[in-house]
C-alpha atoms as a PDB file:
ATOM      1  CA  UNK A   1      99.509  97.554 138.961  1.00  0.00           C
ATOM      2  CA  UNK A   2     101.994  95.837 136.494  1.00  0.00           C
ATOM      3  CA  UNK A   3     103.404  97.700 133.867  1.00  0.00           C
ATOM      4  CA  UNK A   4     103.091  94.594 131.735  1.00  0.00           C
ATOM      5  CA  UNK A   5      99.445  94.605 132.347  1.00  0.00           C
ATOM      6  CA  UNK A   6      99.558  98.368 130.526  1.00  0.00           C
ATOM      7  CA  UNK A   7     101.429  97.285 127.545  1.00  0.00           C
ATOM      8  CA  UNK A   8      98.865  94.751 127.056  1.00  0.00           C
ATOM      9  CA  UNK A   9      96.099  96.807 127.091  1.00  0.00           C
ATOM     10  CA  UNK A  10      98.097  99.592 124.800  1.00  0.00           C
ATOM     11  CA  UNK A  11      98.801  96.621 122.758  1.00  0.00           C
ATOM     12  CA  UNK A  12      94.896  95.942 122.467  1.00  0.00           C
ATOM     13  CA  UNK A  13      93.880  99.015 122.449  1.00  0.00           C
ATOM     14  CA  UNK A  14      95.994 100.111 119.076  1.00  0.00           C
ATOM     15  CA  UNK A  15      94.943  96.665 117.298  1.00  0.00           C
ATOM     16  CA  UNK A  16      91.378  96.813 118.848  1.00  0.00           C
ATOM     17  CA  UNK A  17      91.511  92.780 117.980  1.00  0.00           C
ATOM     18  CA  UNK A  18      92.885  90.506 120.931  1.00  0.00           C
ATOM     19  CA  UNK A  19      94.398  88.409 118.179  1.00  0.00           C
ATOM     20  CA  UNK A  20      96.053  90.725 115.829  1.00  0.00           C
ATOM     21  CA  UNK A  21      97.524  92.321 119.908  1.00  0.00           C
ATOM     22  CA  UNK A  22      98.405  88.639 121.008  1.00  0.00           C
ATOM     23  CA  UNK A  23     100.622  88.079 117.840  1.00  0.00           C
ATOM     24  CA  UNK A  24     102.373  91.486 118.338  1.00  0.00           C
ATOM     25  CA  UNK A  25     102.831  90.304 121.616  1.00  0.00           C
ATOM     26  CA  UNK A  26     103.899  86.952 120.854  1.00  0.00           C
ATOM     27  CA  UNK A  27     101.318  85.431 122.959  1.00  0.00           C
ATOM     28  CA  UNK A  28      98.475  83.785 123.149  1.00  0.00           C
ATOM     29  CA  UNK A  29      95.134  85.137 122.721  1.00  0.00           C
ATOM     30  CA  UNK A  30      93.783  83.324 125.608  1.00  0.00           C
ATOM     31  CA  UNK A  31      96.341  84.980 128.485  1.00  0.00           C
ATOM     32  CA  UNK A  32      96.502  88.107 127.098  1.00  0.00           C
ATOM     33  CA  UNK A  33      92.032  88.141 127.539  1.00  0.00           C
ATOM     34  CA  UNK A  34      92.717  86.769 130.886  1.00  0.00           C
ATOM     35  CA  UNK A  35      95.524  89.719 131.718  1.00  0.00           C
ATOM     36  CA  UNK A  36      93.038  92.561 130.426  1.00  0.00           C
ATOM     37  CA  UNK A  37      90.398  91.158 132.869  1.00  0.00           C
ATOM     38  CA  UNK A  38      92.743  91.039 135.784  1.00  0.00           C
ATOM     39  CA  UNK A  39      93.351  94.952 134.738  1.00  0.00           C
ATOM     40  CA  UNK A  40      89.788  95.526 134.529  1.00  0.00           C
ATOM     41  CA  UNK A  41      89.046  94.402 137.855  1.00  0.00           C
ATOM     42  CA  UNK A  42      92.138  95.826 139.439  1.00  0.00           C
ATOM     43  CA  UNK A  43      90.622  99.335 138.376  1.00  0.00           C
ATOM     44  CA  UNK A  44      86.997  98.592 138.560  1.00  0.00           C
ATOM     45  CA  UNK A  45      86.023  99.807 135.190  1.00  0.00           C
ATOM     46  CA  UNK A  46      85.060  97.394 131.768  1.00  0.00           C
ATOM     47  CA  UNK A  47      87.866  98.680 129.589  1.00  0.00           C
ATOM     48  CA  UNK A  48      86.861  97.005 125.984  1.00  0.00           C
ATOM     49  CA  UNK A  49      83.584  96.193 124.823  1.00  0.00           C
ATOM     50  CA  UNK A  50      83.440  92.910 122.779  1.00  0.00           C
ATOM     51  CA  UNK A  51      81.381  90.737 120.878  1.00  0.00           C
ATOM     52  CA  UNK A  52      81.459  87.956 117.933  1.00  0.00           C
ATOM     53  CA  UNK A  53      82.375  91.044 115.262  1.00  0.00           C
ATOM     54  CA  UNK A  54      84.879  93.388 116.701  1.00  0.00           C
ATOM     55  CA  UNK A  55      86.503  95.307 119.767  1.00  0.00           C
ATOM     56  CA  UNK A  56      85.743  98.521 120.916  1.00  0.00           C
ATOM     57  CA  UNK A  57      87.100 101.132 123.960  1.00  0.00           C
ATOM     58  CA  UNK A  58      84.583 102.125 126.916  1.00  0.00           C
ATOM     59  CA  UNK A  59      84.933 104.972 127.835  1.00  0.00           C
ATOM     60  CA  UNK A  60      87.202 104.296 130.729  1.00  0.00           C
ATOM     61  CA  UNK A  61      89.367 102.478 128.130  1.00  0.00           C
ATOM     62  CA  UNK A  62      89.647 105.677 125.619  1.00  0.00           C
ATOM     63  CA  UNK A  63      90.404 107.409 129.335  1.00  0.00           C
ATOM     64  CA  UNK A  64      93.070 105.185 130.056  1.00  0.00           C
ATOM     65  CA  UNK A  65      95.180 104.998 126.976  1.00  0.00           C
ATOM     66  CA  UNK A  66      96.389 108.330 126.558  1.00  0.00           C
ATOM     67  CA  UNK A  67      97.530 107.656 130.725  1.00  0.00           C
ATOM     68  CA  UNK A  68      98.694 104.450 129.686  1.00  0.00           C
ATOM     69  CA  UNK A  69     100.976 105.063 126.509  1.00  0.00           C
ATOM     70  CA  UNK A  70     102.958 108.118 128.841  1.00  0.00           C
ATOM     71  CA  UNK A  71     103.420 105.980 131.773  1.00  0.00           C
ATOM     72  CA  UNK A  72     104.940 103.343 129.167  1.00  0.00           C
ATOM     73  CA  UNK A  73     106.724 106.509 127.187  1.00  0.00           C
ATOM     74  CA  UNK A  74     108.432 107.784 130.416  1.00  0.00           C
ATOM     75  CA  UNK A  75     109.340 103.962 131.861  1.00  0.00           C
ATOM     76  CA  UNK A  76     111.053 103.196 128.648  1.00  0.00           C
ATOM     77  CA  UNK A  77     113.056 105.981 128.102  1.00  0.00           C
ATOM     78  CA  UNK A  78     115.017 105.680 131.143  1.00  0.00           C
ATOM     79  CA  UNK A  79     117.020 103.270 129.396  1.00  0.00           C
ATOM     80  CA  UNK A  80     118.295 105.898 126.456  1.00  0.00           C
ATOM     81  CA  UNK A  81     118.451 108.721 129.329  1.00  0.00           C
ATOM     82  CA  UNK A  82     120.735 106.717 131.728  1.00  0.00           C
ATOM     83  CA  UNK A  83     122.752 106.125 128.262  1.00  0.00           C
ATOM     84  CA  UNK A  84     122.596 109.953 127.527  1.00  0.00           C
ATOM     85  CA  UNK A  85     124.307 110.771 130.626  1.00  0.00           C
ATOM     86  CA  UNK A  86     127.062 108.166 130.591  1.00  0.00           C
ATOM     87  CA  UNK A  87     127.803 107.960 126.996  1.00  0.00           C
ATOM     88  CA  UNK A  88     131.207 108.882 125.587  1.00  0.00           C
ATOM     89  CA  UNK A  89     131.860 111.553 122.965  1.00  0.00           C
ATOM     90  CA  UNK A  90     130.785 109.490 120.435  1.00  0.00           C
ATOM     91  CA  UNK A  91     127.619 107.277 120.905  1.00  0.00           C
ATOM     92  CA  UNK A  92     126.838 104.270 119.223  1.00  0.00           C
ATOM     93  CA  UNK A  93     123.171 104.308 117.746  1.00  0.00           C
ATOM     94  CA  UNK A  94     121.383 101.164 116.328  1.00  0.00           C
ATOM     95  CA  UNK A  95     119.360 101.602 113.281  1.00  0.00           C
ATOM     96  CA  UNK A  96     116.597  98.981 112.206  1.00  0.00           C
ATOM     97  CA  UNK A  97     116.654  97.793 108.883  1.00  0.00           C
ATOM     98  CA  UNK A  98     113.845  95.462 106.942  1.00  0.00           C
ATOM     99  CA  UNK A  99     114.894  92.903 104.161  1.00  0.00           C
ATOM    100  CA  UNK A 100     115.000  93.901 100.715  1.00  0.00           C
ATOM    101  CA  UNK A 101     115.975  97.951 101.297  1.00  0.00           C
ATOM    102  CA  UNK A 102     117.155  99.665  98.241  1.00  0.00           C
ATOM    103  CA  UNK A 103     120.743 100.404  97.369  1.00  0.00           C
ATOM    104  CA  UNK A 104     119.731 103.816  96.570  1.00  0.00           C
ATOM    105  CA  UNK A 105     118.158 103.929  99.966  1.00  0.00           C
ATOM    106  CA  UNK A 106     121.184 102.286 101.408  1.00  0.00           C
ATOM    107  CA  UNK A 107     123.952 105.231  99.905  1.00  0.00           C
ATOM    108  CA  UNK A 108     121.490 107.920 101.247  1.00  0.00           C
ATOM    109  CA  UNK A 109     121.510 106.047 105.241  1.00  0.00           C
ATOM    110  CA  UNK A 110     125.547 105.827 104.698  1.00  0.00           C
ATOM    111  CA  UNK A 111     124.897 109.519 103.836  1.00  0.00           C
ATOM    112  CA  UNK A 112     123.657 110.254 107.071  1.00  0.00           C
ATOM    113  CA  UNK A 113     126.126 108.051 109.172  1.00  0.00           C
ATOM    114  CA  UNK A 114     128.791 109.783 107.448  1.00  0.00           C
ATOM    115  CA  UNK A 115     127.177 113.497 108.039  1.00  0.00           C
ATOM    116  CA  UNK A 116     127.078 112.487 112.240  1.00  0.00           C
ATOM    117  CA  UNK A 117     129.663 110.506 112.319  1.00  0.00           C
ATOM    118  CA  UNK A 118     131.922 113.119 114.455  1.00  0.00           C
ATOM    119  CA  UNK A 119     129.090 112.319 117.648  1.00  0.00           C
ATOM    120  CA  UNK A 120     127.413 109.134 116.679  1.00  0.00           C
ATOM    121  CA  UNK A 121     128.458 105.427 115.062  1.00  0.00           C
ATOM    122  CA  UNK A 122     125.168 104.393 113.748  1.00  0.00           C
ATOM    123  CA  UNK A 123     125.005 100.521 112.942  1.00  0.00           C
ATOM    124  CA  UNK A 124     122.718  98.702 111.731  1.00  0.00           C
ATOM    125  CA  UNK A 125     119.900  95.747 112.788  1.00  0.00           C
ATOM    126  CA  UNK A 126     118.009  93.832 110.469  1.00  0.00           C
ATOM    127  CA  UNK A 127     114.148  92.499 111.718  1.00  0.00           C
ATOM    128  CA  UNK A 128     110.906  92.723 110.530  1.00  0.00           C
ATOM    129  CA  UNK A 129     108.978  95.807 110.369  1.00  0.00           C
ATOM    130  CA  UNK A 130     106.651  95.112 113.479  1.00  0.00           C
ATOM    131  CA  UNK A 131     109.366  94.073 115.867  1.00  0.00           C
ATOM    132  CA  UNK A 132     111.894  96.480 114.695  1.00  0.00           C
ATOM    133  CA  UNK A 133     108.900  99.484 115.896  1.00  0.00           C
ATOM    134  CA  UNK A 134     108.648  97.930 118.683  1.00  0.00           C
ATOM    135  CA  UNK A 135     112.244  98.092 119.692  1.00  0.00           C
ATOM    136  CA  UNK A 136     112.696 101.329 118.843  1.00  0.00           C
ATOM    137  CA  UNK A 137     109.275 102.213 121.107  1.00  0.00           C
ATOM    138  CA  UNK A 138     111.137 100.446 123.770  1.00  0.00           C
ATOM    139  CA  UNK A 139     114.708 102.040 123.409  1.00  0.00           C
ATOM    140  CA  UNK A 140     116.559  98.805 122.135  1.00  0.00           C
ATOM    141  CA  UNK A 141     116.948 100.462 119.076  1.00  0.00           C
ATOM    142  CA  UNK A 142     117.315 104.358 118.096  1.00  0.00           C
ATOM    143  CA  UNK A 143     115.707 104.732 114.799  1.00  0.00           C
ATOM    144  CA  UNK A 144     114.495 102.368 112.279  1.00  0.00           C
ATOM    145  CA  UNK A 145     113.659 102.080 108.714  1.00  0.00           C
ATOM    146  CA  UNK A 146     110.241 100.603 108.406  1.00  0.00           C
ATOM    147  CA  UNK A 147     107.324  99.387 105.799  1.00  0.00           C
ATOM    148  CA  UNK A 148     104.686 101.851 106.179  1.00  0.00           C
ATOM    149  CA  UNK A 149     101.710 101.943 107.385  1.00  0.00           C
ATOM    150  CA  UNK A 150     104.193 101.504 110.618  1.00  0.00           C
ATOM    151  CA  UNK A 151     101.049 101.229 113.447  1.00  0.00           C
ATOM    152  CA  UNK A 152     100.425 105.244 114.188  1.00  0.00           C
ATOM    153  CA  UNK A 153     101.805 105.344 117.475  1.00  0.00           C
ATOM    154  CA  UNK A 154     101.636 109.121 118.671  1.00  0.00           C
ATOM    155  CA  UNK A 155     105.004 108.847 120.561  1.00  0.00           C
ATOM    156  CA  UNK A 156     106.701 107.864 117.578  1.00  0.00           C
ATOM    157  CA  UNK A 157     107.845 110.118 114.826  1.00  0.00           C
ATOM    158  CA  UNK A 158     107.658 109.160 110.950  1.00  0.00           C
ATOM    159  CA  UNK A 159     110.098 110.948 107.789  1.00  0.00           C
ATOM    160  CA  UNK A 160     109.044 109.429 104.689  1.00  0.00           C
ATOM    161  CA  UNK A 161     112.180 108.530 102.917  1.00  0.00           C
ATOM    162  CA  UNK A 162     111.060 105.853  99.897  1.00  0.00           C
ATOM    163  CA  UNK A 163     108.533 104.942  97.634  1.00  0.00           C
ATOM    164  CA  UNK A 164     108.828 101.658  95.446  1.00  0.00           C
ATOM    165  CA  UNK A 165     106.560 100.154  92.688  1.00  0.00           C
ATOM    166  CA  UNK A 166     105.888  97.008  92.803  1.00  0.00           C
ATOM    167  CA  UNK A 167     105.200  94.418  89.815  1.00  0.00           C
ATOM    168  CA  UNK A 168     103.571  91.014  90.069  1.00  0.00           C
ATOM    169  CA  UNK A 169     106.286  87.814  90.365  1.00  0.00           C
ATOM    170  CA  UNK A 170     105.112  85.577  87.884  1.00  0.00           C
ATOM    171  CA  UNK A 171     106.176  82.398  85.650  1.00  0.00           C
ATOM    172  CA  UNK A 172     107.887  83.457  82.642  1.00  0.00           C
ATOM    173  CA  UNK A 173     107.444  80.488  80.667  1.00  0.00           C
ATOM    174  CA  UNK A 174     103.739  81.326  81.252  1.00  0.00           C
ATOM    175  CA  UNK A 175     103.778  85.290  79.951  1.00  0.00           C
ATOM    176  CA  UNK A 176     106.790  84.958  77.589  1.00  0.00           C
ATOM    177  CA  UNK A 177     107.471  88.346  75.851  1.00  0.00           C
ATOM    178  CA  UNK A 178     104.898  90.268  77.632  1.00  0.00           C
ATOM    179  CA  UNK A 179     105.592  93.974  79.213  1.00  0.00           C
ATOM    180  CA  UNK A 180     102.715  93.672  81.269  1.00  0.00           C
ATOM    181  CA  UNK A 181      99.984  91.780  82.957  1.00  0.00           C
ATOM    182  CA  UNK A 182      96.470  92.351  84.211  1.00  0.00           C
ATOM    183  CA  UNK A 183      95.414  91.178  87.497  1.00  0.00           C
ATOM    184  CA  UNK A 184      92.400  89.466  85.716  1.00  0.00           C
ATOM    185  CA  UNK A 185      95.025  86.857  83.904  1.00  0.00           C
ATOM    186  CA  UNK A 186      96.418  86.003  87.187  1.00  0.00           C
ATOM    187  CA  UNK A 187      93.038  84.597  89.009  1.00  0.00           C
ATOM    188  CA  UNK A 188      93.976  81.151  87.955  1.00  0.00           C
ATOM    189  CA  UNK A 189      97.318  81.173  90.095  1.00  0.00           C
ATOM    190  CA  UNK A 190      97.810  81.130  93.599  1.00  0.00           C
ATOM    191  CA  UNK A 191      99.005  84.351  95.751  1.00  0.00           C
ATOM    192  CA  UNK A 192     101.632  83.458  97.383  1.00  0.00           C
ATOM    193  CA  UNK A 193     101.783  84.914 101.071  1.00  0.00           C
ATOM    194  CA  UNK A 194     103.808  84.475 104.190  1.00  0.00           C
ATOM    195  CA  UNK A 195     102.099  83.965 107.836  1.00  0.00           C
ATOM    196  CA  UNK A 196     101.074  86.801 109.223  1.00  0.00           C
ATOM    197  CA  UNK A 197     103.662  86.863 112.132  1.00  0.00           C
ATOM    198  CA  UNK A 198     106.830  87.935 109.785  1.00  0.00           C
ATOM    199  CA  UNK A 199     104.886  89.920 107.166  1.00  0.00           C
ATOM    200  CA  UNK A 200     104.056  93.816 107.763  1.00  0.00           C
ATOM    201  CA  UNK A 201     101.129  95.970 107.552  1.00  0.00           C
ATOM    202  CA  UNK A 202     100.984  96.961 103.809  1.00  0.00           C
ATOM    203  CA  UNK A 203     101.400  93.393 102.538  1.00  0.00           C
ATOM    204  CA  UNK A 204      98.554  91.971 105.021  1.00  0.00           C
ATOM    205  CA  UNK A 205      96.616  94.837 103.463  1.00  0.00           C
ATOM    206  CA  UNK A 206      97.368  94.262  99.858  1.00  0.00           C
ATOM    207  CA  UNK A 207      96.387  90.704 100.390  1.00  0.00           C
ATOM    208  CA  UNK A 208      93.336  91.686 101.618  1.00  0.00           C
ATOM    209  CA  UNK A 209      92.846  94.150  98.594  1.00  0.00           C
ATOM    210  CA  UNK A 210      93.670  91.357  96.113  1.00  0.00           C
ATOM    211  CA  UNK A 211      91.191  88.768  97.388  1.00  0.00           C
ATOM    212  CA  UNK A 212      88.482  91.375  97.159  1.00  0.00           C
ATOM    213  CA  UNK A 213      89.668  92.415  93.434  1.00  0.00           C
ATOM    214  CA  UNK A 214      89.371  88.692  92.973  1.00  0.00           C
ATOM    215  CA  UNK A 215      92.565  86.968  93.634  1.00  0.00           C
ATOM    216  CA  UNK A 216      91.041  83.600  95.476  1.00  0.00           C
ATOM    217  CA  UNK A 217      93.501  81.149  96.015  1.00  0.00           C
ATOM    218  CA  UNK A 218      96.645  81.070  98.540  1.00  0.00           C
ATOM    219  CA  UNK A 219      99.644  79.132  98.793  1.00  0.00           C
ATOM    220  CA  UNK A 220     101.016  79.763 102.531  1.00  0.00           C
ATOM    221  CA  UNK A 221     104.906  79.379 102.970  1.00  0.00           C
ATOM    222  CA  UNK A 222     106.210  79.705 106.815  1.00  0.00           C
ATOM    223  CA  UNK A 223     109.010  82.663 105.919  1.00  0.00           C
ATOM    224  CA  UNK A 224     108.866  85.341 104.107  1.00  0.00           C
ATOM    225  CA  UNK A 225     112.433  85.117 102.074  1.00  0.00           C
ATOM    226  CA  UNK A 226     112.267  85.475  98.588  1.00  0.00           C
ATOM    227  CA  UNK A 227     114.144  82.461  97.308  1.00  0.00           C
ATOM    228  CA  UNK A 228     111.091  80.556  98.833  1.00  0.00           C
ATOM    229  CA  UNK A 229     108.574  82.154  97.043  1.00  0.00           C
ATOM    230  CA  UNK A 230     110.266  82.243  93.688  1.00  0.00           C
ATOM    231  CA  UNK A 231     110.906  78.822  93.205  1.00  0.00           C
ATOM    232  CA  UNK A 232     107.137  78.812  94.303  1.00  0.00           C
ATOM    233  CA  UNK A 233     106.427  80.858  91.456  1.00  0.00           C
ATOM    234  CA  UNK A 234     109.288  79.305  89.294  1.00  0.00           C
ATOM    235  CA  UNK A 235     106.993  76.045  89.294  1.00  0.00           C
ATOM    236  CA  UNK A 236     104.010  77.964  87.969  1.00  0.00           C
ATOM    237  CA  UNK A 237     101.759  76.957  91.117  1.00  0.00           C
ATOM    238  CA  UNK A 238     101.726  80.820  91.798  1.00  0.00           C
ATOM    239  CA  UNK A 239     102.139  84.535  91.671  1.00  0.00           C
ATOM    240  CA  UNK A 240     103.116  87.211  94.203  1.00  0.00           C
ATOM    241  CA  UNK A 241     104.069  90.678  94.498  1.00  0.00           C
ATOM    242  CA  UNK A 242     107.390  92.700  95.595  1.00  0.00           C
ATOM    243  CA  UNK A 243     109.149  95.581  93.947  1.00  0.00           C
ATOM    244  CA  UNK A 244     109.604  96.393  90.225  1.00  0.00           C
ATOM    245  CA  UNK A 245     113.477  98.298  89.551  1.00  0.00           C
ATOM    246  CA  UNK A 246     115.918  95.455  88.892  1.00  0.00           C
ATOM    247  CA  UNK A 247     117.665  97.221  90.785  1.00  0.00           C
ATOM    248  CA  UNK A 248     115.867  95.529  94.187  1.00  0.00           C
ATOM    249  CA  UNK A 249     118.306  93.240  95.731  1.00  0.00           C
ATOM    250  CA  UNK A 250     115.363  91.025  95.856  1.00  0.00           C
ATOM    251  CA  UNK A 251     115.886  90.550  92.046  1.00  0.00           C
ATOM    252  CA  UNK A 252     119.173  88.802  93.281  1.00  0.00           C
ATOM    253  CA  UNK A 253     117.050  85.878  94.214  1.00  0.00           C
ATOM    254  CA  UNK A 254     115.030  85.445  91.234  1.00  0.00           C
ATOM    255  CA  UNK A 255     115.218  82.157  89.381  1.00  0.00           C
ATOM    256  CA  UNK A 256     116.069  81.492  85.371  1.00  0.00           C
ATOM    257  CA  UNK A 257     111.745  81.130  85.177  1.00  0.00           C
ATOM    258  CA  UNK A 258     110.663  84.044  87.298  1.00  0.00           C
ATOM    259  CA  UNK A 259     109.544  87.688  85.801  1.00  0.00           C
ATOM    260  CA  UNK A 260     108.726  90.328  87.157  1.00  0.00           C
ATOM    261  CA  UNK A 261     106.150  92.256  85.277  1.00  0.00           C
ATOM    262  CA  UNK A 262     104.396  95.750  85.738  1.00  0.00           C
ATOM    263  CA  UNK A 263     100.339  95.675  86.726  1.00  0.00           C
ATOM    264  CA  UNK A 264      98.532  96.866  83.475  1.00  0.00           C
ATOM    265  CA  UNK A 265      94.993  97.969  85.892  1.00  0.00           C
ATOM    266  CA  UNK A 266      96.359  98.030  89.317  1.00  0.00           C
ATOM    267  CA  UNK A 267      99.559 100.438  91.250  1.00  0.00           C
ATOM    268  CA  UNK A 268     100.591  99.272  94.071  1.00  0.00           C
ATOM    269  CA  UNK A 269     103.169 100.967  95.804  1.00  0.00           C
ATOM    270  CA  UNK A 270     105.890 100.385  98.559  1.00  0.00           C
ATOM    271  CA  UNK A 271     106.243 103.286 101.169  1.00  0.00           C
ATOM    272  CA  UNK A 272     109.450 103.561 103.287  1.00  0.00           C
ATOM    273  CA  UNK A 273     109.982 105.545 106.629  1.00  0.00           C
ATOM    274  CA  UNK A 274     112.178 106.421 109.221  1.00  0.00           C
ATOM    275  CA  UNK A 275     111.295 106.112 112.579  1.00  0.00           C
ATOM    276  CA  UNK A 276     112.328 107.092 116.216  1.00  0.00           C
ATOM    277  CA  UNK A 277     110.332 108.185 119.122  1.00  0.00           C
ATOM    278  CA  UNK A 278     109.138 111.541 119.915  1.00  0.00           C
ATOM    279  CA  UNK A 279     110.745 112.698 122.701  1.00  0.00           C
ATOM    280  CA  UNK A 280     114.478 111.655 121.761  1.00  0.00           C
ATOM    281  CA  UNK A 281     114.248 113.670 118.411  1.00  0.00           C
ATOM    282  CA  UNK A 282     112.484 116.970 120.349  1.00  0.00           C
ATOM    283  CA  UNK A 283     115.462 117.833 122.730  1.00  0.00           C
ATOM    284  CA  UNK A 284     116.219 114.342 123.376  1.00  0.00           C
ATOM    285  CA  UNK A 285     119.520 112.446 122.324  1.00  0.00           C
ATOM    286  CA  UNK A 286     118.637 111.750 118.650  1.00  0.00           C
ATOM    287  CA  UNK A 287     117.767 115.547 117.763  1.00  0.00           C
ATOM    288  CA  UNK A 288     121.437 116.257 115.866  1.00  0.00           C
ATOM    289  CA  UNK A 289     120.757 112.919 114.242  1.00  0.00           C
ATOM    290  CA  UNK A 290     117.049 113.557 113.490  1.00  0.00           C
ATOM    291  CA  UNK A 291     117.925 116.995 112.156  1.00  0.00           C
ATOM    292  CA  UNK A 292     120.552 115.713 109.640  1.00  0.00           C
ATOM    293  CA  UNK A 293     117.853 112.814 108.527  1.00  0.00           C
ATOM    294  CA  UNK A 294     115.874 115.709 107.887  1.00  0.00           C
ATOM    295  CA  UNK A 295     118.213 117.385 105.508  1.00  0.00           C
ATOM    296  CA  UNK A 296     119.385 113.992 104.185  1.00  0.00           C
ATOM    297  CA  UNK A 297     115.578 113.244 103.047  1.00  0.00           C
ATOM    298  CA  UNK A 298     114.356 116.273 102.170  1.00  0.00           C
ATOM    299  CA  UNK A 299     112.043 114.451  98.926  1.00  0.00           C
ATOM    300  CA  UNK A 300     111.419 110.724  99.191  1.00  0.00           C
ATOM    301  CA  UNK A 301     113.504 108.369  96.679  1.00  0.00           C
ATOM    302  CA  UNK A 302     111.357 106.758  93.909  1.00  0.00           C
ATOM    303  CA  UNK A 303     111.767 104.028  92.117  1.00  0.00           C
END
């Protein structure tokens, strides 16, 4: 049995939607169907129901992934264990980070490199959300900061450490010398939204929310860096959303005809977490680290 074939099905299992799996994967749809039916027949049980509307687990599939995830938990931690038992006295630890982080949030992760610094050199990796998870599930990376909801993998471990408002990015020349605006003045723009393969979980959900509170239309841009969508906005084609405090260094991209301006009738808000898997903060490796997060972060920021 490959191992690959396991992550797969994991992979499938989490999303329960073979495209939403392939894309985590960076795959196809098509293969990945065709490697979940190789597994299937290799074990002689239907693993997934499917049809037209959605994906389900058989019950040999609900059997299986609790099996599945420790085989994959125990394969990829031999990689931080061998490191464990070879590293010097002081260990180098990468830390995901996700565009647009808070200074705030910044000072209180220099915080914690300084408090370990006598064991551990923590530096840091910037990614997306989704792949930075990943590599920390797969021991590439010891912890990461992430945009939450972060997928709800049980072998991963989750400190909440910010929560953000966010305002809507709009044209300025269009709401001059307002302090707010309603969602219902913005149904004439576009949302502006980036594919789904470089956004994260919250924002594919909020644009979901905001077409069912009545936000239609879409302008699709192929990255998801701020510059692009402002001088979207800037042209007043378009709105979108990202976080309120001027203090944001995503405010550092904002053009001379860009606002951003509080909701009036709707509160969205950005949660922030730390991540790192299970068994490296329990008695594993990252438990000195984990401990002094824990002290670090003992309320969430807000802003």
């Amino acid at each position: 049995m490959e191992l690959l074939h396991l992550r797969y099905f994991v992979a499938v299992a989490q999303e329960l939607n073979f495209s939403m799996a392939a894309r985590k994967l960076h795959m196809a749809a098509s293969p990945l169907s065709r490697r979940i039916k190789d597994l299937e027949n290799e074990l002689g049980h239907r693993l997934f129901d499917r049809d037209t509307h959605r994906v389900t687990l058989t019950q040999a599939g609900s059997a299986l992934l609790p099996i599945a995830r420790g085989v994959l938990e125990q394969v990829d931690s031999i990689r931080w264990r061998l490191d464990e038992t070879a590293r010097p006295h002081r260990a180098t630890l990468l830390l995901g980070v996700p565009s647009g982080v808070h200074p705030d949030l910044r000072e209180r992760m220099d915080a914690l490199a300084e408090r370990v610094s006598d064991r551990f050199e923590i530096k840091r990796w910037p990614g997306g959300t989704d792949r930075l998870v990943d590599a920390v599930r797969d021991g590439r990376l010891a912890l990461t900061l992430a945009r939450l909801p972060a997928g709800g993998d049980p072998a991963l471990e989750l400190l909440p450490v910010m929560s953000e408002r966010l305002g809507a990015v709009v044209p300025r020349d269009r709401f001059a010398g307002r302090e707010s605006v309603a969602l219902t003045e913005l149904t004439e723009l576009a949302y502006v939204v980036s594919p789904t393969a470089v956004t994260n979980a919250y924002f594919r959900g909020l644009d979901q929310q905001l077409s069912e509170l009545g936000i239609r239309k879409r302008i699709e841009i192929n990255s998801a860096a701020f510059e692009g969508i402002s001088e979207i906005v800037s042209s007043g084609l378009a709105f979108s959303v990202s976080m309120l405090d001027p203090g944001s260094p995503v405010h550092n991209y904002r053009l001379d005809n860009v606002i951003v301006l509080p909701f009036s009738d709707f509160h969205p808000r950005l949660e922030t977490g730390l991540i790192w898997r299970k068994d490296r903060g329990q008695g594993g490796d990252l438990e000195e680290v984990v401990a002094a997060a824990r002290e670090v972060f003992t309320e969430p920021l807000h802003s």
